[in-house]
N, C-alpha and C. Protein backbone atom coordinates (compact mmCIF):
# COMPACT_ATOMS: atom_id res chain seq x y z
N UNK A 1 0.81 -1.21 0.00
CA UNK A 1 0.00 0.00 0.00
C UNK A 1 0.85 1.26 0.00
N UNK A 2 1.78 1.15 0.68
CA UNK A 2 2.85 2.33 0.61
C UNK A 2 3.31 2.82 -0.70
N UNK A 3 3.33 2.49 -1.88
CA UNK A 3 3.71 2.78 -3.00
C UNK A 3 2.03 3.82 -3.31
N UNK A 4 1.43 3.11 -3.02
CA UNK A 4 -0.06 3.56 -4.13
C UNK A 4 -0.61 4.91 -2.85
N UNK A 5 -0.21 4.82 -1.54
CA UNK A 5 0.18 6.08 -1.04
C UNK A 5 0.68 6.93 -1.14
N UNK A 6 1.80 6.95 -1.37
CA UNK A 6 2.99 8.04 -1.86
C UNK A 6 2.26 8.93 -2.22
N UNK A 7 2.56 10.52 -2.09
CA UNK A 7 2.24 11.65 -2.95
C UNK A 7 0.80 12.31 -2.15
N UNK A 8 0.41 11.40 -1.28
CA UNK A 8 -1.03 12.63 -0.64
C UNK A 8 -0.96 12.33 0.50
N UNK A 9 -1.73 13.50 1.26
CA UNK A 9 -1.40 14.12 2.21
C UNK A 9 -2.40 13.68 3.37
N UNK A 10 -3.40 12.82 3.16
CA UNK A 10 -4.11 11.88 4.46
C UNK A 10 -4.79 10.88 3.79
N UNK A 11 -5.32 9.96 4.82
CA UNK A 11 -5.65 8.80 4.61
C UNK A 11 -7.15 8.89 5.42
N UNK A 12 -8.12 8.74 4.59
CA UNK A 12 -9.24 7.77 5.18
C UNK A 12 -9.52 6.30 5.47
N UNK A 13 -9.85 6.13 6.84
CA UNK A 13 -10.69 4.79 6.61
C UNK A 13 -11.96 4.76 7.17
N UNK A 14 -12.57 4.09 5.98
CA UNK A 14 -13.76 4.05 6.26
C UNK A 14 -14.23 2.87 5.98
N UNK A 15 -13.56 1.52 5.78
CA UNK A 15 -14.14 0.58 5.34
C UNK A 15 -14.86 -0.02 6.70
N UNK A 16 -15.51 -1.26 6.46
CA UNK A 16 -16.27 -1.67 7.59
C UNK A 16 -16.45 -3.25 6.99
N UNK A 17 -16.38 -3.80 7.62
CA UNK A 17 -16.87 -5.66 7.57
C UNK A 17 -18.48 -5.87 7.79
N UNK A 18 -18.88 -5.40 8.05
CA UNK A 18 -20.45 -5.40 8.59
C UNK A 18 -20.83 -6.30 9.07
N UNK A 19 -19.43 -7.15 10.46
CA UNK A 19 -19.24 -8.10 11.13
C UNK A 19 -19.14 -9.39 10.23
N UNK A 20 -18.52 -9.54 9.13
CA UNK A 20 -18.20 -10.72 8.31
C UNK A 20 -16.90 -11.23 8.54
N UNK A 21 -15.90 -9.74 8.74
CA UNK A 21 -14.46 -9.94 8.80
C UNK A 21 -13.53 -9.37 9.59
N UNK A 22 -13.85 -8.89 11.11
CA UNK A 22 -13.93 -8.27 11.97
C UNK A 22 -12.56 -8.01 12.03
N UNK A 23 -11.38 -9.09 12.61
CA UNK A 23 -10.53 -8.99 12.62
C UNK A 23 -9.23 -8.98 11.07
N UNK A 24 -9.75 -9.41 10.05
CA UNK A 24 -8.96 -8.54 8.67
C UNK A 24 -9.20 -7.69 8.71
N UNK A 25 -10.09 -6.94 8.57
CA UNK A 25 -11.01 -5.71 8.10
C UNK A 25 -10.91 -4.67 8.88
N UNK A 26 -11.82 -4.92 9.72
CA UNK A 26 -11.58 -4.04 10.91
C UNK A 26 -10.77 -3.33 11.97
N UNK A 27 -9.88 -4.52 12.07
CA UNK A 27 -8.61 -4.46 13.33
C UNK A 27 -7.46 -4.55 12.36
N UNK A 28 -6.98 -5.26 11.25
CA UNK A 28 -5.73 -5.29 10.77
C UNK A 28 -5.82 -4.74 10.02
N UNK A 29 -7.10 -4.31 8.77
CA UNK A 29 -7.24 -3.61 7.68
C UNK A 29 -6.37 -2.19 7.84
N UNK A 30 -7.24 -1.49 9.60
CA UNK A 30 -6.86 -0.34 9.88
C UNK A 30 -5.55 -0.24 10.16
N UNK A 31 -5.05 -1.21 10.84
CA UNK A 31 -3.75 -1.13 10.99
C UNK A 31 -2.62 -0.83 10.46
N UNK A 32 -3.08 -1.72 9.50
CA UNK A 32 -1.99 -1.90 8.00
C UNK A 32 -2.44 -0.48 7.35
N UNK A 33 -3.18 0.34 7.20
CA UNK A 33 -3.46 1.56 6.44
C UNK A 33 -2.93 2.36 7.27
N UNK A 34 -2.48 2.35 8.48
CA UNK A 34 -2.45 3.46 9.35
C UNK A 34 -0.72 3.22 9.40
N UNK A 35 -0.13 1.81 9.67
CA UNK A 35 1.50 1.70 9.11
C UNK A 35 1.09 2.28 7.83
N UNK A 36 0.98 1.96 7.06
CA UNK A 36 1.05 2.09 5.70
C UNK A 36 1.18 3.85 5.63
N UNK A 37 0.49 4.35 5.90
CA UNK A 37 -0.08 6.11 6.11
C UNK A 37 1.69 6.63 6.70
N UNK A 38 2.18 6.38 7.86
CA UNK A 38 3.33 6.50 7.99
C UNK A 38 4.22 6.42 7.85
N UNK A 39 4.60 5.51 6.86
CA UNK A 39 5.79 4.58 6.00
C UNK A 39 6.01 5.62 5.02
N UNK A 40 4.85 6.28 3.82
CA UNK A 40 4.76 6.95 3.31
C UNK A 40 5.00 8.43 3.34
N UNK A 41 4.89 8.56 4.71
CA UNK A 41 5.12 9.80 5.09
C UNK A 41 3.84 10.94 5.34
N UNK A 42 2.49 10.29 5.53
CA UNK A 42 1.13 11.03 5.26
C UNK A 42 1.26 10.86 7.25
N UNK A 43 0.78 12.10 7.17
CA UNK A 43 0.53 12.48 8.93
C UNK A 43 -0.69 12.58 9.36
N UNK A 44 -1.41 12.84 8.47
CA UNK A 44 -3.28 12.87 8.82
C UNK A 44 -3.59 11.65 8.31
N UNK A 45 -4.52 11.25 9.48
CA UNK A 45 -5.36 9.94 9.09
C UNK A 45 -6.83 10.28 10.04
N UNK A 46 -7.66 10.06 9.10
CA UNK A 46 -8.99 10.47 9.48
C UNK A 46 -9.80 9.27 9.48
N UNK A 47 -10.04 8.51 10.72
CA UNK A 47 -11.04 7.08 10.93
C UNK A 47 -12.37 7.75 11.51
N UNK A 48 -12.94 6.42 10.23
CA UNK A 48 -14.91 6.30 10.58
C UNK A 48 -14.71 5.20 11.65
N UNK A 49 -15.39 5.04 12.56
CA UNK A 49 -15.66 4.37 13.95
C UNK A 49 -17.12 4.14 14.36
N UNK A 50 -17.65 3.93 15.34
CA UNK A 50 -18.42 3.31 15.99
C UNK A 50 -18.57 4.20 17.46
N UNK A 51 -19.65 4.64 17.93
CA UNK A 51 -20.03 5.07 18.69
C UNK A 51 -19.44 4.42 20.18
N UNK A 52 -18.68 5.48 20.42
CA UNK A 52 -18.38 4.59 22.48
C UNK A 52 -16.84 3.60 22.06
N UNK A 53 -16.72 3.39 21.03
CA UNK A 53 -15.50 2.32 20.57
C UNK A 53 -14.55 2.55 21.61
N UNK A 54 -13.97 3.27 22.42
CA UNK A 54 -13.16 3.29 23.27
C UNK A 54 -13.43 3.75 24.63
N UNK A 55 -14.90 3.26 24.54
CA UNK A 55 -15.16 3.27 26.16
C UNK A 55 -16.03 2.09 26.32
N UNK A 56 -15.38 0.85 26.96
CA UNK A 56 -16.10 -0.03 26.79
C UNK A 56 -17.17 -0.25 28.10
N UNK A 57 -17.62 0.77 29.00
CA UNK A 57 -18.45 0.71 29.94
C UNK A 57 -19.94 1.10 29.46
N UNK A 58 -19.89 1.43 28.32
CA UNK A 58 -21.20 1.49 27.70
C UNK A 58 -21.35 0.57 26.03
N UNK A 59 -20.87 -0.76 25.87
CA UNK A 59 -21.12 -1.49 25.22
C UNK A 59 -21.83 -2.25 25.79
N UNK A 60 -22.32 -2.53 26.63
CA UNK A 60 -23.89 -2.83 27.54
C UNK A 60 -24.99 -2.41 26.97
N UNK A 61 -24.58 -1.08 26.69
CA UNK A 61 -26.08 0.07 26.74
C UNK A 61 -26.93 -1.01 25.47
N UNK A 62 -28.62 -0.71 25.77
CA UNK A 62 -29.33 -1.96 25.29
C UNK A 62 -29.02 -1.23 23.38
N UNK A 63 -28.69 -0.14 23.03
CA UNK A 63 -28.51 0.12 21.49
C UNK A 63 -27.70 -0.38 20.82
N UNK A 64 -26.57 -0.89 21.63
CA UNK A 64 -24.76 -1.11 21.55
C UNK A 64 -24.66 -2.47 21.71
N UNK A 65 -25.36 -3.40 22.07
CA UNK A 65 -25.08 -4.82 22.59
C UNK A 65 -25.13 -5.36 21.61
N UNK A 66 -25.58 -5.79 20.38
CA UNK A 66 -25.71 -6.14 19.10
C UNK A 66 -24.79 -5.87 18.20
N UNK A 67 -23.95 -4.97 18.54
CA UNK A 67 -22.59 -5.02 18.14
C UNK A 67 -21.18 -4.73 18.67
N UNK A 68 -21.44 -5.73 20.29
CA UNK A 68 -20.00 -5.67 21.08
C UNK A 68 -19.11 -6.26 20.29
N UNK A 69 -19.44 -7.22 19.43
CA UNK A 69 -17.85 -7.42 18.96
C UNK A 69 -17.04 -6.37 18.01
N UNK A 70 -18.20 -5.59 17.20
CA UNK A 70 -17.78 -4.74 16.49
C UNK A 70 -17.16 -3.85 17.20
N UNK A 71 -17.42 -3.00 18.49
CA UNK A 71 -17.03 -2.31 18.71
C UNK A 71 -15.73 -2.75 19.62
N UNK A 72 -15.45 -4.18 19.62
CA UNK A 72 -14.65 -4.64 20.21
C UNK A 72 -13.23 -4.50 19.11
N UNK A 73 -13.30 -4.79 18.08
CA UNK A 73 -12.85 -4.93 16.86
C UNK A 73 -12.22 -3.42 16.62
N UNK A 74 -13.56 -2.16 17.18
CA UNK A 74 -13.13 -0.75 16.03
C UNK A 74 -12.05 -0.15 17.59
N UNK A 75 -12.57 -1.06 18.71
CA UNK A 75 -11.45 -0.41 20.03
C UNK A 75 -9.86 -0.48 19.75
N UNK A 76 -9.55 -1.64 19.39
CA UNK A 76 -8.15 -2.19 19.03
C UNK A 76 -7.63 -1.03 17.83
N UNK A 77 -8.72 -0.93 16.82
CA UNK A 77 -7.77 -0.11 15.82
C UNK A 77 -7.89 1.65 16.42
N UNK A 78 -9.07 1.87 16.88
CA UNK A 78 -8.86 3.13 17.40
C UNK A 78 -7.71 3.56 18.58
N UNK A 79 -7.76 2.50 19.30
CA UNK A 79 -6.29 2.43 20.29
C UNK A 79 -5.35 2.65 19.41
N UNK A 80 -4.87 1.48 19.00
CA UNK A 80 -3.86 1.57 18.00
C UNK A 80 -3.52 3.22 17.41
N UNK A 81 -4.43 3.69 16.74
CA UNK A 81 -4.52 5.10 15.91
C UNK A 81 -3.84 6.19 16.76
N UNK A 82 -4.63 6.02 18.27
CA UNK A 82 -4.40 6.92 19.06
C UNK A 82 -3.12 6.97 19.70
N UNK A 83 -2.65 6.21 20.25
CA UNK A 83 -1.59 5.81 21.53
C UNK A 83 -0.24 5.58 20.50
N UNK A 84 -0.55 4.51 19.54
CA UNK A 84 0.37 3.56 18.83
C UNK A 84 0.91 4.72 17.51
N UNK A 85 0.10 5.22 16.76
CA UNK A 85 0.34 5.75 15.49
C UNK A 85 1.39 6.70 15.33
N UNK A 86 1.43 8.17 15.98
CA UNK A 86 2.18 9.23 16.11
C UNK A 86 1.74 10.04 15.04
N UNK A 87 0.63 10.01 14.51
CA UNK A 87 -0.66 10.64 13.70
C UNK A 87 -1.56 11.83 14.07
N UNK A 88 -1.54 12.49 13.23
CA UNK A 88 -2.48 13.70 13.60
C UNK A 88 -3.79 13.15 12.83
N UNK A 89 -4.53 12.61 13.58
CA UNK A 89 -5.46 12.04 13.58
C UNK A 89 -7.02 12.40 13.96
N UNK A 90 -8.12 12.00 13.21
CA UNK A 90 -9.20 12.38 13.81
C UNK A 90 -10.29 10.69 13.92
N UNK A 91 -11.08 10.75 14.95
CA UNK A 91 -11.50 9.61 14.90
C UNK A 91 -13.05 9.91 14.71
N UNK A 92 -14.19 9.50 13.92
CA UNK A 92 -15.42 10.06 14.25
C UNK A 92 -16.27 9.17 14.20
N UNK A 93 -17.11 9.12 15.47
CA UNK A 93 -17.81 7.69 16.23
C UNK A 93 -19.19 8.25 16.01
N UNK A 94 -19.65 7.82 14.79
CA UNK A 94 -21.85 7.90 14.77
C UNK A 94 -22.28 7.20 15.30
N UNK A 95 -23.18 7.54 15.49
CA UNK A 95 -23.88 6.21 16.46
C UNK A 95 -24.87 6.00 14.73
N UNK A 96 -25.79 5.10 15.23
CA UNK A 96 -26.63 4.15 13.85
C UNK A 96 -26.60 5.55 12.71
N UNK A 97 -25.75 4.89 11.71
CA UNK A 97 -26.12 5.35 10.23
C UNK A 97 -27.61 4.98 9.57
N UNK A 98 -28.14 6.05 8.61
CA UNK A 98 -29.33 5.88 8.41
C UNK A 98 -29.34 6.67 6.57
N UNK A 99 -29.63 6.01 5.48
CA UNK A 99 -29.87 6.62 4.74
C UNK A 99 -30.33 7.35 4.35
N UNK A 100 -30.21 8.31 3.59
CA UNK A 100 -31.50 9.22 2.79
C UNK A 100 -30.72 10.55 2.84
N UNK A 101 -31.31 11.87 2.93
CA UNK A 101 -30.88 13.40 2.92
C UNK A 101 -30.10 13.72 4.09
N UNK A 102 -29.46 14.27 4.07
CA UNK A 102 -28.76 15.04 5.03
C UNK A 102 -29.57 16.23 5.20
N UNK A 103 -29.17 16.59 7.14
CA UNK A 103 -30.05 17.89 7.03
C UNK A 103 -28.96 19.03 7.49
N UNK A 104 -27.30 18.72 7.35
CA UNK A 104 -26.41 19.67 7.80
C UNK A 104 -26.48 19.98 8.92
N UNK A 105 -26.65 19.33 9.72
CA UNK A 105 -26.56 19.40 11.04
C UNK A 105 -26.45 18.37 12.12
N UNK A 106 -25.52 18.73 13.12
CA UNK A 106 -25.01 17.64 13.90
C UNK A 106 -24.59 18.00 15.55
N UNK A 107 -24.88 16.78 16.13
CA UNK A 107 -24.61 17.05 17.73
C UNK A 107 -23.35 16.43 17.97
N UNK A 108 -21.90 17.00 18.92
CA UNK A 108 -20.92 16.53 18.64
C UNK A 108 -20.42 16.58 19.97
N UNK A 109 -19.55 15.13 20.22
CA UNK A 109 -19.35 15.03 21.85
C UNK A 109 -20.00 14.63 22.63
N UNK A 110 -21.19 14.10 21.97
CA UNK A 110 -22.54 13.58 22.61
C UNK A 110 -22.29 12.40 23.74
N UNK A 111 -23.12 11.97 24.67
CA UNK A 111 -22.14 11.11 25.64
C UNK A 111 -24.01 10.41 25.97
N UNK A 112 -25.12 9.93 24.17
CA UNK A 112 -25.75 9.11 24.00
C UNK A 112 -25.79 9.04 22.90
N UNK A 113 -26.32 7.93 22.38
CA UNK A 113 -26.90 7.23 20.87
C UNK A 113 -27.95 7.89 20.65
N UNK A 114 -28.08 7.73 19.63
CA UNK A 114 -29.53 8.47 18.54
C UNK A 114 -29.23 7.71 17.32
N UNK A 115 -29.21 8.61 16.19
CA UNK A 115 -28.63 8.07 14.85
C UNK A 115 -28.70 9.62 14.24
N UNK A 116 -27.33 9.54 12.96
CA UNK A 116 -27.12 10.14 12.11
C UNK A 116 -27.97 9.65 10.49
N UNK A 117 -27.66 10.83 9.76
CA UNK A 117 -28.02 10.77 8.18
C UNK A 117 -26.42 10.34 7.48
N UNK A 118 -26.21 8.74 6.98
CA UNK A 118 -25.29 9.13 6.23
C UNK A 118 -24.02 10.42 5.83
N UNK A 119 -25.41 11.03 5.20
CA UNK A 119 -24.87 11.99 4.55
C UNK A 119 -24.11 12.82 5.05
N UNK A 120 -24.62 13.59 6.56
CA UNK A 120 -24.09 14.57 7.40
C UNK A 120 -22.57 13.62 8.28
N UNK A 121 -22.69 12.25 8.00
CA UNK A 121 -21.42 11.99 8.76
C UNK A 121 -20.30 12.11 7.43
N UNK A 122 -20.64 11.69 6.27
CA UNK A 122 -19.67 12.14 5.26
C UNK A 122 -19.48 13.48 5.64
N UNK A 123 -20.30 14.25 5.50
CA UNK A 123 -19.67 15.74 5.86
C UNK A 123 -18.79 16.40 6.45
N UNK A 124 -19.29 15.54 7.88
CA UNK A 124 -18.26 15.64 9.22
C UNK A 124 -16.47 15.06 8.83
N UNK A 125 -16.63 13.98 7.99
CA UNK A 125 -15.48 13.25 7.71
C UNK A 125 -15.07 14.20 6.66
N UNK A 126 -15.47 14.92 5.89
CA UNK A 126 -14.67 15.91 4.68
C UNK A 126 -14.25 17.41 5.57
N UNK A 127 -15.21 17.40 5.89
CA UNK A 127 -14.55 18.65 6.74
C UNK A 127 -13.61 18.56 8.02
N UNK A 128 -13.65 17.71 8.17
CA UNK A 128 -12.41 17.37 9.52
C UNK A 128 -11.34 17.46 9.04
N UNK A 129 -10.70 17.07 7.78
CA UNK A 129 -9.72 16.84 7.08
C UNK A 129 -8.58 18.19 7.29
N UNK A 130 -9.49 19.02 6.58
CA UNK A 130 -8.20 20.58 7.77
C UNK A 130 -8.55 21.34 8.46
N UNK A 131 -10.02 20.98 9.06
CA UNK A 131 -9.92 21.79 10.06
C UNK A 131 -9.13 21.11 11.79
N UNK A 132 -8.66 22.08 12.21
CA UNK A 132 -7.58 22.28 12.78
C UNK A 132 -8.24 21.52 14.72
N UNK A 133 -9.44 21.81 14.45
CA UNK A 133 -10.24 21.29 15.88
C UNK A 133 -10.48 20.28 15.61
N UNK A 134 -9.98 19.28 14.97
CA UNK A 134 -10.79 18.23 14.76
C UNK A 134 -9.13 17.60 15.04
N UNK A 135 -8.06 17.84 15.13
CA UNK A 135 -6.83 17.36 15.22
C UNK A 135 -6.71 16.50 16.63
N UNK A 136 -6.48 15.32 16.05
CA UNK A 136 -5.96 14.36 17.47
C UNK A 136 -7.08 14.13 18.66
N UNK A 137 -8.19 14.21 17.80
CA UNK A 137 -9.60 14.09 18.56
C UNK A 137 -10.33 12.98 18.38
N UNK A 138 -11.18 12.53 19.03
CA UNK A 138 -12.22 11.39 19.01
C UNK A 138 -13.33 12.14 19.53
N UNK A 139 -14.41 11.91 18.09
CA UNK A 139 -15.62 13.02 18.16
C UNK A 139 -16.81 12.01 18.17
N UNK A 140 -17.59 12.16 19.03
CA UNK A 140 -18.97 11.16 18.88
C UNK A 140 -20.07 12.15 18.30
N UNK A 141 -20.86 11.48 17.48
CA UNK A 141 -21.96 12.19 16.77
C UNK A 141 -23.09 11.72 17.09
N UNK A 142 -24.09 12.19 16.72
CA UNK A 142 -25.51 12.20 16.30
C UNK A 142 -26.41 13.26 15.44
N UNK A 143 -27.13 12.71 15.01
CA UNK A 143 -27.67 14.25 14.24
C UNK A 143 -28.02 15.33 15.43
N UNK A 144 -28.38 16.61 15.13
CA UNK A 144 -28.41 17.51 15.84
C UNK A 144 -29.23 18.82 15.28
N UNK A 145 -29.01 20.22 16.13
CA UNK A 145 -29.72 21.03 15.66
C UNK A 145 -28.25 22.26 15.32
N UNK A 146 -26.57 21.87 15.35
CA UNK A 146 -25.89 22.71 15.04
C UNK A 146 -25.42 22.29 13.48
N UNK A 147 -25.03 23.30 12.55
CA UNK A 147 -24.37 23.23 11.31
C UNK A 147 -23.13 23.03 11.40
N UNK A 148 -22.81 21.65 10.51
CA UNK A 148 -21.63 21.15 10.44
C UNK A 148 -20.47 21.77 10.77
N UNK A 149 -20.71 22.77 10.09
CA UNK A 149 -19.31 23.60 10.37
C UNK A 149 -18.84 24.17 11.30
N UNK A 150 -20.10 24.55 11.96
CA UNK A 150 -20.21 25.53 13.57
C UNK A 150 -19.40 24.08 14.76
N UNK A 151 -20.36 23.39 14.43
CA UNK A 151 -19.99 22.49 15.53
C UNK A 151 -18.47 21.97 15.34
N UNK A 152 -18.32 21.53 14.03
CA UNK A 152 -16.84 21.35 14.68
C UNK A 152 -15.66 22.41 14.68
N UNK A 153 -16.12 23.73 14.69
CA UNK A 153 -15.42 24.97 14.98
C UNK A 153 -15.32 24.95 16.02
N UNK A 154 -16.50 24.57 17.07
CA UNK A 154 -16.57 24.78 18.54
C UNK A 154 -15.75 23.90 19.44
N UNK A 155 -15.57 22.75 18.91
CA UNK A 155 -14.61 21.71 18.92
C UNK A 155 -13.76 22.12 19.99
């Protein structure tokens, strides 16, 4: 991967197993992209995550239990990212994705589940990229009543 890296300046991941391949996918996929991201010389790495992924005292909660292993899976690589990497990094934890419109707006830091629009967590993930508050953070979402941009200004 380090070759087909070369030449840009961050790395997304956003892939997901949708619990088929937990540990390739999930835990080593990220891994290997996040060596890979550094080998190359790319210092931003911006991970899609899972709501609470690194607090495992609320993988209980009755919304979250249906996918402890997942979030067991997105803990290891978000550790990893955080502690392990030496990455200017952003991590951003939705709680349930939901298709359809985005309404540009989002609740951030939230410390419960709801669910997001797709769309508005892409958002969150494009705009994190340079903004500067979003650096070396782990952001929990839900939809909300602030505009994308505001909220993670406030950051």
């Amino acid at each position: 991967m380090v070759p087909l890296m070369k030449g840009f300046d961050a790395v997304y991941f956003t892939a997901g197993s949708r619990g088929g391949s937990l540990i390739q996918i999930d835990i080593y996929g990220a891994i290997k992209t996040i060596q890979a991201a550094k080998e190359a010389g790319i210092d931003r790495y911006i991970m899609l995550s899972s709501i609470f992924s690194l607090q495992p005292e609320h993988w209980h909660d009755k919304t979250l239990s249906d996918i402890q292993d997942y979030n067991v899976a997105k803990f290891v690589a978000d550790s990893w990212l955080v502690n392990d990497s030496g990455l200017n990094y952003t991590i951003i934890q939705p709680t349930a994705l939901i298709p359809g419109p985005g309404t540009g707006k989002v609740a951030l830091n939230v410390n419960e589940t709801g669910s997001n629009q797709l769309v508005d967590v892409a958002e969150v993930l494009f705009r994190s990229l340079e903004n500067e508050h979003t650096y070396k953070k782990v952001i929990t979402m839900h939809s909300g009543e602030q505009k994308i941009e505001n909220a993670l200004n406030s950051l």
